[in-house]
PDB file of N, CA and C in Angstrom:
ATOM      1  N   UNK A   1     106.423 126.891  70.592  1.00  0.00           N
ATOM      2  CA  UNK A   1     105.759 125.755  71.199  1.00  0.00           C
ATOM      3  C   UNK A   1     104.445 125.485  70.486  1.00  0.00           C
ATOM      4  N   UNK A   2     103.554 124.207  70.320  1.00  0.00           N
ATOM      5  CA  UNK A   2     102.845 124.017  70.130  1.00  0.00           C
ATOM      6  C   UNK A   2     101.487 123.480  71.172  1.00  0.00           C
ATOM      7  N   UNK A   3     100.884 124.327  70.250  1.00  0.00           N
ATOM      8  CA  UNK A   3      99.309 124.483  70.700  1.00  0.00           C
ATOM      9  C   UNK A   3      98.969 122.508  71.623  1.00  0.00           C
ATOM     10  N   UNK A   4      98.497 122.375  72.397  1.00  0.00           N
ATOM     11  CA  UNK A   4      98.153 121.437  73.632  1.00  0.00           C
ATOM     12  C   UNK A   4      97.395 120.955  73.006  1.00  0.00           C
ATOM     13  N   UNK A   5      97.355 119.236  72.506  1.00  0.00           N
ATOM     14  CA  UNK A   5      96.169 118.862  71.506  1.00  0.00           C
ATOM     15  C   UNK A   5      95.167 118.146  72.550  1.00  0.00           C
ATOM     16  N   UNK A   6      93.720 117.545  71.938  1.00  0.00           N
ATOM     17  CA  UNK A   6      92.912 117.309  72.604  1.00  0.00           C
ATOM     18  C   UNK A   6      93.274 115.385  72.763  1.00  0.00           C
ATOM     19  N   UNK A   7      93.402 115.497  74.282  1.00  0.00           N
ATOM     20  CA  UNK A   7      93.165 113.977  74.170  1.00  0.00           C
ATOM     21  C   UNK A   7      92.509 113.597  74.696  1.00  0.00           C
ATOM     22  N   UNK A   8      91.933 112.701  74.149  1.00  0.00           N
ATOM     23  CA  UNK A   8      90.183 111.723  74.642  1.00  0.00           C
ATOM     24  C   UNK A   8      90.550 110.909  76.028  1.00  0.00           C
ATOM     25  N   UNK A   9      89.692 110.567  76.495  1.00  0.00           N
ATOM     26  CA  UNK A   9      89.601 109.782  77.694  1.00  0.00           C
ATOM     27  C   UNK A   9      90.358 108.220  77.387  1.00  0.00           C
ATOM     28  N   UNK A  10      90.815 107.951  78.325  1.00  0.00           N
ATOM     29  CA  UNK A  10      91.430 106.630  78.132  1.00  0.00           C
ATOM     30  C   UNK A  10      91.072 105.373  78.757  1.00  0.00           C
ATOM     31  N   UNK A  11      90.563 104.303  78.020  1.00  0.00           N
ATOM     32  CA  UNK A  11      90.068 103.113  78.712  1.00  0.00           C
ATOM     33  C   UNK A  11      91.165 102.169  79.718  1.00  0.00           C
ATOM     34  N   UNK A  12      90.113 101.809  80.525  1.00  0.00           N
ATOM     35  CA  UNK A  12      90.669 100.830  81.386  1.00  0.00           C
ATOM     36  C   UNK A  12      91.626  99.316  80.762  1.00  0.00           C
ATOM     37  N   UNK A  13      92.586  99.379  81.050  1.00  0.00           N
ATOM     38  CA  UNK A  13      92.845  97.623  80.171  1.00  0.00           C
ATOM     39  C   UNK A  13      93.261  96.776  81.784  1.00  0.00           C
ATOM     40  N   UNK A  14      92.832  96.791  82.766  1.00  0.00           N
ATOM     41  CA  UNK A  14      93.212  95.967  83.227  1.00  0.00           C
ATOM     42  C   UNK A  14      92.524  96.497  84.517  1.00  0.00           C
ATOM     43  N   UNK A  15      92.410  95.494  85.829  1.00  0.00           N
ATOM     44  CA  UNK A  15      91.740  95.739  86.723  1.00  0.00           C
ATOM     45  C   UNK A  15      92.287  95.048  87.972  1.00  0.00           C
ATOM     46  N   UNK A  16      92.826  95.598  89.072  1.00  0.00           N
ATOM     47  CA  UNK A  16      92.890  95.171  90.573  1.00  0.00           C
ATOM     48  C   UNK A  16      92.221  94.931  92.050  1.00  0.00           C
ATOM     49  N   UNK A  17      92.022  94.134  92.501  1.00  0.00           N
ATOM     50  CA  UNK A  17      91.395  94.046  93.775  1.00  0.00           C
ATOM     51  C   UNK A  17      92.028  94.840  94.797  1.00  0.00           C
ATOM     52  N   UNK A  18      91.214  95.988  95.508  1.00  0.00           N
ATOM     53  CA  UNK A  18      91.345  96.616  96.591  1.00  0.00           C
ATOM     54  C   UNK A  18      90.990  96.092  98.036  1.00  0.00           C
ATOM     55  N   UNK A  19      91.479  95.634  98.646  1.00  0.00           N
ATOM     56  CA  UNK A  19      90.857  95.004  99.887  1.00  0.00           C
ATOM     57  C   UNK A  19      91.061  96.373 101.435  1.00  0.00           C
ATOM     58  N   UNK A  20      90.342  96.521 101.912  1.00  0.00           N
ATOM     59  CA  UNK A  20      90.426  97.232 103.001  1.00  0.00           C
ATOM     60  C   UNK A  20      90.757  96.600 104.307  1.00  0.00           C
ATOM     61  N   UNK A  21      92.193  96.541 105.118  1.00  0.00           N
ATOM     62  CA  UNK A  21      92.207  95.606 106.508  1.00  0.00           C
ATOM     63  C   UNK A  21      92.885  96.474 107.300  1.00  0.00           C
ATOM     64  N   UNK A  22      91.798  96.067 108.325  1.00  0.00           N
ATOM     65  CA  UNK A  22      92.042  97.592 109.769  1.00  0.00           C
ATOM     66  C   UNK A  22      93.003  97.862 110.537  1.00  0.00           C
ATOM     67  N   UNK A  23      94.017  97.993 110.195  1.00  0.00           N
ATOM     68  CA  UNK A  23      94.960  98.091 111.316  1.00  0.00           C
ATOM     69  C   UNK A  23      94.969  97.841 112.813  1.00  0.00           C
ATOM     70  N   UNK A  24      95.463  96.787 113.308  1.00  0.00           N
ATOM     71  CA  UNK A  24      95.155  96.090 115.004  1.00  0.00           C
ATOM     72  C   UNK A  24      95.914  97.367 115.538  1.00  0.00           C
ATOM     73  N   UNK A  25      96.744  98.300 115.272  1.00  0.00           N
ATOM     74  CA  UNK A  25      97.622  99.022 116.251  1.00  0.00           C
ATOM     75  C   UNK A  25      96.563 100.492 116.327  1.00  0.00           C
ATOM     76  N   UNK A  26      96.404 100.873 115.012  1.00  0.00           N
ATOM     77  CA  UNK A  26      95.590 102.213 115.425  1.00  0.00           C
ATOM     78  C   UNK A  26      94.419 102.324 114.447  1.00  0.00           C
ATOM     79  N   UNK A  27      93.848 101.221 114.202  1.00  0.00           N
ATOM     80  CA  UNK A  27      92.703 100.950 113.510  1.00  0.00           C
ATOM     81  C   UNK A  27      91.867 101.655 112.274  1.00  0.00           C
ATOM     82  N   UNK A  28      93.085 102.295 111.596  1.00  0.00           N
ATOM     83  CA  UNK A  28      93.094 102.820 110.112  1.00  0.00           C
ATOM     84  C   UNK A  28      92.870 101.746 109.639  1.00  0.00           C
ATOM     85  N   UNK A  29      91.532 102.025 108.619  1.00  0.00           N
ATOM     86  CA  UNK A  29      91.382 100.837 107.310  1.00  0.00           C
ATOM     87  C   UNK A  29      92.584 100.917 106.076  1.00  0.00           C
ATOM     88  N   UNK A  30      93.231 100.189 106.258  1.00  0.00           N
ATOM     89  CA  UNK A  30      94.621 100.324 105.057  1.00  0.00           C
ATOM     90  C   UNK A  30      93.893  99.744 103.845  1.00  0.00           C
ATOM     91  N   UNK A  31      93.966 100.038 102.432  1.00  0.00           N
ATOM     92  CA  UNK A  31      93.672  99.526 101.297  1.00  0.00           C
ATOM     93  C   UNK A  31      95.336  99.245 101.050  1.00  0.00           C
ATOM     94  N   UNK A  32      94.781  97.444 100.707  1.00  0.00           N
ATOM     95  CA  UNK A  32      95.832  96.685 100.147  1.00  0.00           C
ATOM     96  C   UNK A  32      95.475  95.785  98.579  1.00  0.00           C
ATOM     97  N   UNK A  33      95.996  95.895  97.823  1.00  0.00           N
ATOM     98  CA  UNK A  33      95.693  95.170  96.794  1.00  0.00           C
ATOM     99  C   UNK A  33      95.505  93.732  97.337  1.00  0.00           C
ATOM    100  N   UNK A  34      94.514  93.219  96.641  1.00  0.00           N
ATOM    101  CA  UNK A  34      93.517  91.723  97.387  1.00  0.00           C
ATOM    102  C   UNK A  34      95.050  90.687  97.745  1.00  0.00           C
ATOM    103  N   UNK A  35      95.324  90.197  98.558  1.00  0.00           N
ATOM    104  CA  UNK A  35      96.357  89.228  98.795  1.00  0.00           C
ATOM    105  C   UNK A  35      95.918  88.051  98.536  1.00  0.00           C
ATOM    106  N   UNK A  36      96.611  86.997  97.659  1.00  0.00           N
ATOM    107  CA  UNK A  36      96.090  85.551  97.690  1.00  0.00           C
ATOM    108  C   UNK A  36      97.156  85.432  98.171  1.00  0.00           C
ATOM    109  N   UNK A  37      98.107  85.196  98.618  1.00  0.00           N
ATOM    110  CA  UNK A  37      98.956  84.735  99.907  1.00  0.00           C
ATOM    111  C   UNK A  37      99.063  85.310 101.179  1.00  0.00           C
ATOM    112  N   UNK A  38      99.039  84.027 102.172  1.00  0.00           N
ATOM    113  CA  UNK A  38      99.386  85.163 103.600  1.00  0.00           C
ATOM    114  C   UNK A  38     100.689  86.012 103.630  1.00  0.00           C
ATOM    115  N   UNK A  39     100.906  86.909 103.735  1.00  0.00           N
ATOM    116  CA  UNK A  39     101.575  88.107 103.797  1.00  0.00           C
ATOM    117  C   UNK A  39     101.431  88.990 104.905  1.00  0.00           C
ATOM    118  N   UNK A  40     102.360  90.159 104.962  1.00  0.00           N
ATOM    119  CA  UNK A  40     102.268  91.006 105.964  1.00  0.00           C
ATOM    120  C   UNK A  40     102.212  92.042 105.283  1.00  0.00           C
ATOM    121  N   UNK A  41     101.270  92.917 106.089  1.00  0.00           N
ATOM    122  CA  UNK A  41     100.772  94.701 105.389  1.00  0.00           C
ATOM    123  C   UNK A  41     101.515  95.313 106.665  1.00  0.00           C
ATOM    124  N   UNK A  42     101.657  96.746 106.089  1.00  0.00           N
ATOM    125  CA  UNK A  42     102.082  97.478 106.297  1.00  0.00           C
ATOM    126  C   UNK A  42     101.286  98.824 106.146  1.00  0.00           C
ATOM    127  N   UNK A  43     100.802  99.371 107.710  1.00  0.00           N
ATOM    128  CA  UNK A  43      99.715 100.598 107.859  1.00  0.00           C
ATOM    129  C   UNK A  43     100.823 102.091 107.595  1.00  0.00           C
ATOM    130  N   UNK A  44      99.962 102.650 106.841  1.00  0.00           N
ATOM    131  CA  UNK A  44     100.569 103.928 105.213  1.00  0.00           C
ATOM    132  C   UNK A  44     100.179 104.735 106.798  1.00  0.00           C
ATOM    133  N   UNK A  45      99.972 104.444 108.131  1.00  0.00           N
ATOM    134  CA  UNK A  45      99.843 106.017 108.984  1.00  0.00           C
ATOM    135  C   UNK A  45     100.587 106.036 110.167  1.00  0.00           C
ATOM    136  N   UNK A  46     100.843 104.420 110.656  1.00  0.00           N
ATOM    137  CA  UNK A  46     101.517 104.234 111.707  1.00  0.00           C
ATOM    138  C   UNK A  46     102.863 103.417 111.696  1.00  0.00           C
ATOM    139  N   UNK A  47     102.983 102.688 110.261  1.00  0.00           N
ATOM    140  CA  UNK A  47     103.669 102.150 109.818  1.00  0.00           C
ATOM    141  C   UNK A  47     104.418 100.952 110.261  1.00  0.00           C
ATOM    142  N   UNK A  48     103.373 100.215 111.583  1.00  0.00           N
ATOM    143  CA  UNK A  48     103.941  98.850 111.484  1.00  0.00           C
ATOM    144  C   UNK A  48     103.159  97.898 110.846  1.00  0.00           C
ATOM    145  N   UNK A  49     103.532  96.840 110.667  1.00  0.00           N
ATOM    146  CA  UNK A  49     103.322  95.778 110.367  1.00  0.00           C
ATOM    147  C   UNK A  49     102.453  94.601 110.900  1.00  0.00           C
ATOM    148  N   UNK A  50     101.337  94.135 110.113  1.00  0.00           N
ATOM    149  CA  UNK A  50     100.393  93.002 111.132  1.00  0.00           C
ATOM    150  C   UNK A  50     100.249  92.132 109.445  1.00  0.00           C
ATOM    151  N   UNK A  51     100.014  90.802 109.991  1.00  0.00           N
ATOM    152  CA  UNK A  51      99.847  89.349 108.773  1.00  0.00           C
ATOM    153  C   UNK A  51      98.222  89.964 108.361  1.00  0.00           C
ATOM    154  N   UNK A  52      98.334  89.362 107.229  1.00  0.00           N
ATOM    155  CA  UNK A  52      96.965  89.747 106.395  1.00  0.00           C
ATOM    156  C   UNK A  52      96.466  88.342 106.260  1.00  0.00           C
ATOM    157  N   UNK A  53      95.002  88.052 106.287  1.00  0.00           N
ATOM    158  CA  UNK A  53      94.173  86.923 105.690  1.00  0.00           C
ATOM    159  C   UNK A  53      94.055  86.731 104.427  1.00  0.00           C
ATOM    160  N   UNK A  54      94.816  85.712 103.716  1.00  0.00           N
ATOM    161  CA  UNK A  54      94.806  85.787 102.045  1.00  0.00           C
ATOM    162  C   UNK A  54      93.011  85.840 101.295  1.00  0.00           C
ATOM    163  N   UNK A  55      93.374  85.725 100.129  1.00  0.00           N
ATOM    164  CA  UNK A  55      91.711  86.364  99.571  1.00  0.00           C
ATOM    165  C   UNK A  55      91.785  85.673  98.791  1.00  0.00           C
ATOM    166  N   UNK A  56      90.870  84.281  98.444  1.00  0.00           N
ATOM    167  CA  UNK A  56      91.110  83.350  97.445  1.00  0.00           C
ATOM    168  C   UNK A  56      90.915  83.848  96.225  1.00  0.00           C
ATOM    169  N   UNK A  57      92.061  83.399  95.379  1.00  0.00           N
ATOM    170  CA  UNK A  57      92.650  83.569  94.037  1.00  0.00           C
ATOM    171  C   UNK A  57      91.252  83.154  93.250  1.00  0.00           C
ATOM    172  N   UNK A  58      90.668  82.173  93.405  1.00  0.00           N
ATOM    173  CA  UNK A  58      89.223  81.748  92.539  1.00  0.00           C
ATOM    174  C   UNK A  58      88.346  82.872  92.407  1.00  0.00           C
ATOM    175  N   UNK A  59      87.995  83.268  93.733  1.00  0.00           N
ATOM    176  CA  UNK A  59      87.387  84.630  93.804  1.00  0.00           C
ATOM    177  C   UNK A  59      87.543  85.924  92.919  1.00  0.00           C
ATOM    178  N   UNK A  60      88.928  86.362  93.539  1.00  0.00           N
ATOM    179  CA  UNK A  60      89.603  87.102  92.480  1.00  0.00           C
ATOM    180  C   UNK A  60      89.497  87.388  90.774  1.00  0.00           C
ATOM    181  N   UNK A  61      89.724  86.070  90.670  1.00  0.00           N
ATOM    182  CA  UNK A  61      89.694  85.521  89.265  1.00  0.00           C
ATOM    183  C   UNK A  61      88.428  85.810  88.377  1.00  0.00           C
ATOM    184  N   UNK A  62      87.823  85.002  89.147  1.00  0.00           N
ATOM    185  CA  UNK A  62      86.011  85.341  89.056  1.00  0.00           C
ATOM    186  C   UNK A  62      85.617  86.761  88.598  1.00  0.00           C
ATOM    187  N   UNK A  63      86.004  87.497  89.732  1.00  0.00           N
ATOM    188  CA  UNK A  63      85.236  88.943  89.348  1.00  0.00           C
ATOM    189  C   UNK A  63      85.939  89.536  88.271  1.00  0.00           C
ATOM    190  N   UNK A  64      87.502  89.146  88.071  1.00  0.00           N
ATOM    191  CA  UNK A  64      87.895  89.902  86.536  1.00  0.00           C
ATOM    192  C   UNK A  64      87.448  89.205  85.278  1.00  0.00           C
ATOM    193  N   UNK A  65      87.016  87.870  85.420  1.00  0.00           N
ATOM    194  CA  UNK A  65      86.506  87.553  84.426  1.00  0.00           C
ATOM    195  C   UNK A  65      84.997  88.099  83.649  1.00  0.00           C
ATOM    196  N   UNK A  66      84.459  88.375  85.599  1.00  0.00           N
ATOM    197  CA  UNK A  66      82.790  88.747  84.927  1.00  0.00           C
ATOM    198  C   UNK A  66      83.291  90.343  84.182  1.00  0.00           C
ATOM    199  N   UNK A  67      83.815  90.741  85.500  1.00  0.00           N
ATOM    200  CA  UNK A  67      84.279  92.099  84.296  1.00  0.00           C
ATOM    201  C   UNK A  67      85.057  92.532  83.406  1.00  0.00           C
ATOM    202  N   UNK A  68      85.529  91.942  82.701  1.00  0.00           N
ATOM    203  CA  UNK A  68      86.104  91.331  80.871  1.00  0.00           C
ATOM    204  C   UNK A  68      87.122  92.141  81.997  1.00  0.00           C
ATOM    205  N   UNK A  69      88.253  92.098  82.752  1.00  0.00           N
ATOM    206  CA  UNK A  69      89.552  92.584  83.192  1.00  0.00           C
ATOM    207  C   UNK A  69      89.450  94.346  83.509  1.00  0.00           C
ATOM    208  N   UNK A  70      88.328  94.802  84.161  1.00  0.00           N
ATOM    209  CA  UNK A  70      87.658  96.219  83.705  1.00  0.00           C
ATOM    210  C   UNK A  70      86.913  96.487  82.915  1.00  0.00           C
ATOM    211  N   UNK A  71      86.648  95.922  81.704  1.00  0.00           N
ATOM    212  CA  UNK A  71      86.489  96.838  80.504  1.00  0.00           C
ATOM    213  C   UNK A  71      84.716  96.548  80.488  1.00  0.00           C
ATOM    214  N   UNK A  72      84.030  95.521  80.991  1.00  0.00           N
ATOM    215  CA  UNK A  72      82.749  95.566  81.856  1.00  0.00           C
ATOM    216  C   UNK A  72      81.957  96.958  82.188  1.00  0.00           C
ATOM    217  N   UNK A  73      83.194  96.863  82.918  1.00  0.00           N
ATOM    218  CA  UNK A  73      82.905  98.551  84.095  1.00  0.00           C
ATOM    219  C   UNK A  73      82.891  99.706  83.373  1.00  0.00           C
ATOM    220  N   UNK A  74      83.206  99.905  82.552  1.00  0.00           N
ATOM    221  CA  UNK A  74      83.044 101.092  81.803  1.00  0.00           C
ATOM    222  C   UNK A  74      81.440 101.672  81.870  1.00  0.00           C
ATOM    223  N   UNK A  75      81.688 103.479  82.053  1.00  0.00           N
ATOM    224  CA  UNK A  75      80.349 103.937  82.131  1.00  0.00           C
ATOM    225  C   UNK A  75      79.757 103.808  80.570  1.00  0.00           C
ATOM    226  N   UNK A  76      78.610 103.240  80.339  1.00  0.00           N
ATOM    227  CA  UNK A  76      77.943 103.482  78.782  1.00  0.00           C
ATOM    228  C   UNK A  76      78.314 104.611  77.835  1.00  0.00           C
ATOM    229  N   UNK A  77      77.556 105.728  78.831  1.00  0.00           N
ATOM    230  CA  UNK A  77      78.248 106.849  77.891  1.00  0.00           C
ATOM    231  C   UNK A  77      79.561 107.032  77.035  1.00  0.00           C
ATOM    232  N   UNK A  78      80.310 106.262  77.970  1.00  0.00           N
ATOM    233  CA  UNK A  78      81.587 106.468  77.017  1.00  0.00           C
ATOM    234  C   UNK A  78      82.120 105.774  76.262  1.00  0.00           C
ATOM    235  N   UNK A  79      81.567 104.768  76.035  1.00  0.00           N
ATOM    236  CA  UNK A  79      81.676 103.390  74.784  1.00  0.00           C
ATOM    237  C   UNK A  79      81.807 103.974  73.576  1.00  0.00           C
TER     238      UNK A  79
END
């Protein structure tokens, strides 16, 4: 077998919206990727189902643009 080589840290290429919405049944904050359509979530503890408030797409858009799609966000040091 061969020796385990060194691999460097790996950059971000792309970036998602996390939205946090509280569950009406047992009021766990569920993280859902940001919805721009109304949709229904689904709570990861109790596992039913409640409609989500969509998250405008402009918005969205916006913040991956300010942050070049992630690559913004990067800590300095590691540039």
């Amino acid at each position: 077998m061969s020796e385990p080589s060194f691999i460097p840290p790996v950059k971000p290429v792309g970036m998602e919206l996390v939205m946090f919405y509280p569950c009406p049944y047992c009021g766990r904050n569920v993280p859902l990727l940001a919805p721009t359509e109304a949709s229904m979530g689904s709570c990861d503890f109790c596992r039913k189902q409640f409609p989500l408030v969509p998250i405008d797409n402009t918005t969205v858009q916006y913040i991956k643009l300010i942050l070049h799609n992630g690559q913004a966000a990067i800590d300095p040091e590691y540039v």
